[in-house]
C-alpha atoms as a PDB file:
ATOM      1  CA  UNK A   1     145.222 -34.914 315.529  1.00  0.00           C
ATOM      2  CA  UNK A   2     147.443 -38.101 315.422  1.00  0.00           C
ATOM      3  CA  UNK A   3     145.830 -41.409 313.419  1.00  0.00           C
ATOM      4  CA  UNK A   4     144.574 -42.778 315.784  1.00  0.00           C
ATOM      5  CA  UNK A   5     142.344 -40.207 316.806  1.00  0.00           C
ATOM      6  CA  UNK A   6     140.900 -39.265 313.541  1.00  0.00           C
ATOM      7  CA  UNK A   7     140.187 -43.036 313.228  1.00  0.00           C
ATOM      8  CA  UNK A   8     138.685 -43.096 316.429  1.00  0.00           C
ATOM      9  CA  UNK A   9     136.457 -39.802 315.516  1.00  0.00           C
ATOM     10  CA  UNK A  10     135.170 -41.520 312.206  1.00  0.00           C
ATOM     11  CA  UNK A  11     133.948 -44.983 313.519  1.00  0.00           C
ATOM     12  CA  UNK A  12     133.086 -42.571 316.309  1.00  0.00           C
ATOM     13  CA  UNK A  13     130.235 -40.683 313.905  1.00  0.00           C
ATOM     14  CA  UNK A  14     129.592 -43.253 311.378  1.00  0.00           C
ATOM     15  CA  UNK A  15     130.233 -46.563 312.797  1.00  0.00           C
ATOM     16  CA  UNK A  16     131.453 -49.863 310.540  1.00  0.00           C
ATOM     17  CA  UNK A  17     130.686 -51.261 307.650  1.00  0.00           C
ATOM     18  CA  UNK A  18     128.181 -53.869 307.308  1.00  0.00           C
ATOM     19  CA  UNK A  19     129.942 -57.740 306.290  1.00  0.00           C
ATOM     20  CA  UNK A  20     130.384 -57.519 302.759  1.00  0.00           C
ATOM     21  CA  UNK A  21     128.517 -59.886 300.570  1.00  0.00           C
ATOM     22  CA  UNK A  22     129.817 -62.326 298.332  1.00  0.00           C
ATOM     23  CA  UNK A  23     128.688 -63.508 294.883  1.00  0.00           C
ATOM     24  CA  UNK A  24     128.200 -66.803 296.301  1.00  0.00           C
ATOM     25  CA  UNK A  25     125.875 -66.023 299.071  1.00  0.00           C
ATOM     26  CA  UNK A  26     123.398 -64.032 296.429  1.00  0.00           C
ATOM     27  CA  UNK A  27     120.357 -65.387 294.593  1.00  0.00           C
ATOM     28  CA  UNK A  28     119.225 -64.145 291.265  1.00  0.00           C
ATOM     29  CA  UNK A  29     115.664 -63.466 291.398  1.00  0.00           C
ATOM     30  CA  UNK A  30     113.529 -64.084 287.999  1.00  0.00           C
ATOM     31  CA  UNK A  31     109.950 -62.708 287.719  1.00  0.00           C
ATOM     32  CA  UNK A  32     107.381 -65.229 287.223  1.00  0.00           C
ATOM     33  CA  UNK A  33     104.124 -62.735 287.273  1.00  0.00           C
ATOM     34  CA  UNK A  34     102.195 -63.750 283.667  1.00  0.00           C
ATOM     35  CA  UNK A  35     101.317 -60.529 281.356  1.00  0.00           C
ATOM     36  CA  UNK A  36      98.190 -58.946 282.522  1.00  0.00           C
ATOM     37  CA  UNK A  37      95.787 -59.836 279.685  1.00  0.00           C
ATOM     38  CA  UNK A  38      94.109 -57.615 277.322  1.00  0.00           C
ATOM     39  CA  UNK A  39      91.399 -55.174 278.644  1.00  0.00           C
ATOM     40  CA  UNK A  40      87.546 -55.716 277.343  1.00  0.00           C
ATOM     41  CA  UNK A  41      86.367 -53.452 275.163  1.00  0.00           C
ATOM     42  CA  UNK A  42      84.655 -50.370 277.586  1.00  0.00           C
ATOM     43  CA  UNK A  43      81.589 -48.339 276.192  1.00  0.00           C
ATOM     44  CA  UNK A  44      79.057 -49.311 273.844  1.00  0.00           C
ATOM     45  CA  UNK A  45      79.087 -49.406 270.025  1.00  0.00           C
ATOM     46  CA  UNK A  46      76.871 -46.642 269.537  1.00  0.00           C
ATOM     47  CA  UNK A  47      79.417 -44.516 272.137  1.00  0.00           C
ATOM     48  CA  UNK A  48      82.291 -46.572 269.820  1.00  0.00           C
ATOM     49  CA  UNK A  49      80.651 -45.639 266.555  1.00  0.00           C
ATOM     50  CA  UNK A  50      80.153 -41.553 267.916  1.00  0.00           C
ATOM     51  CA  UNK A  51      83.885 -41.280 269.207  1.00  0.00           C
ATOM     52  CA  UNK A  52      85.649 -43.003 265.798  1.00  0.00           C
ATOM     53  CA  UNK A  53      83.305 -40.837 263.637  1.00  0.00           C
ATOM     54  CA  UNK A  54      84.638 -37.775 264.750  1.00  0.00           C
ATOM     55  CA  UNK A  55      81.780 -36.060 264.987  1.00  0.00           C
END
């Protein structure tokens, strides 16, 4: 196979490259989401009281 063909065959199966991407055309995302707050206490203080006693 001469050059050309085996350049032919590879754009052939896997086509061409996308447009490359500059720096300048990117945007640097910076999450914004606030902290989840704190969960509420779950149970009740007897069930608290049995489970840190250790029964």
């Amino acid at each position: 196979m001469d050059k050309e063909n085996v350049e032919a065959a590879r754009k052939a199966r896997f086509g061409t490259l996308p447009a490359r991407v500059r720096p300048d055309d990117t945007v640097e995302t910076v999450a914004t989401d606030s902290p989840q707050e704190k969960p509420g206490p779950s149970g009740t203080e007897d069930q608290r009281r049995a489970f840190l006693a250790g029964g």
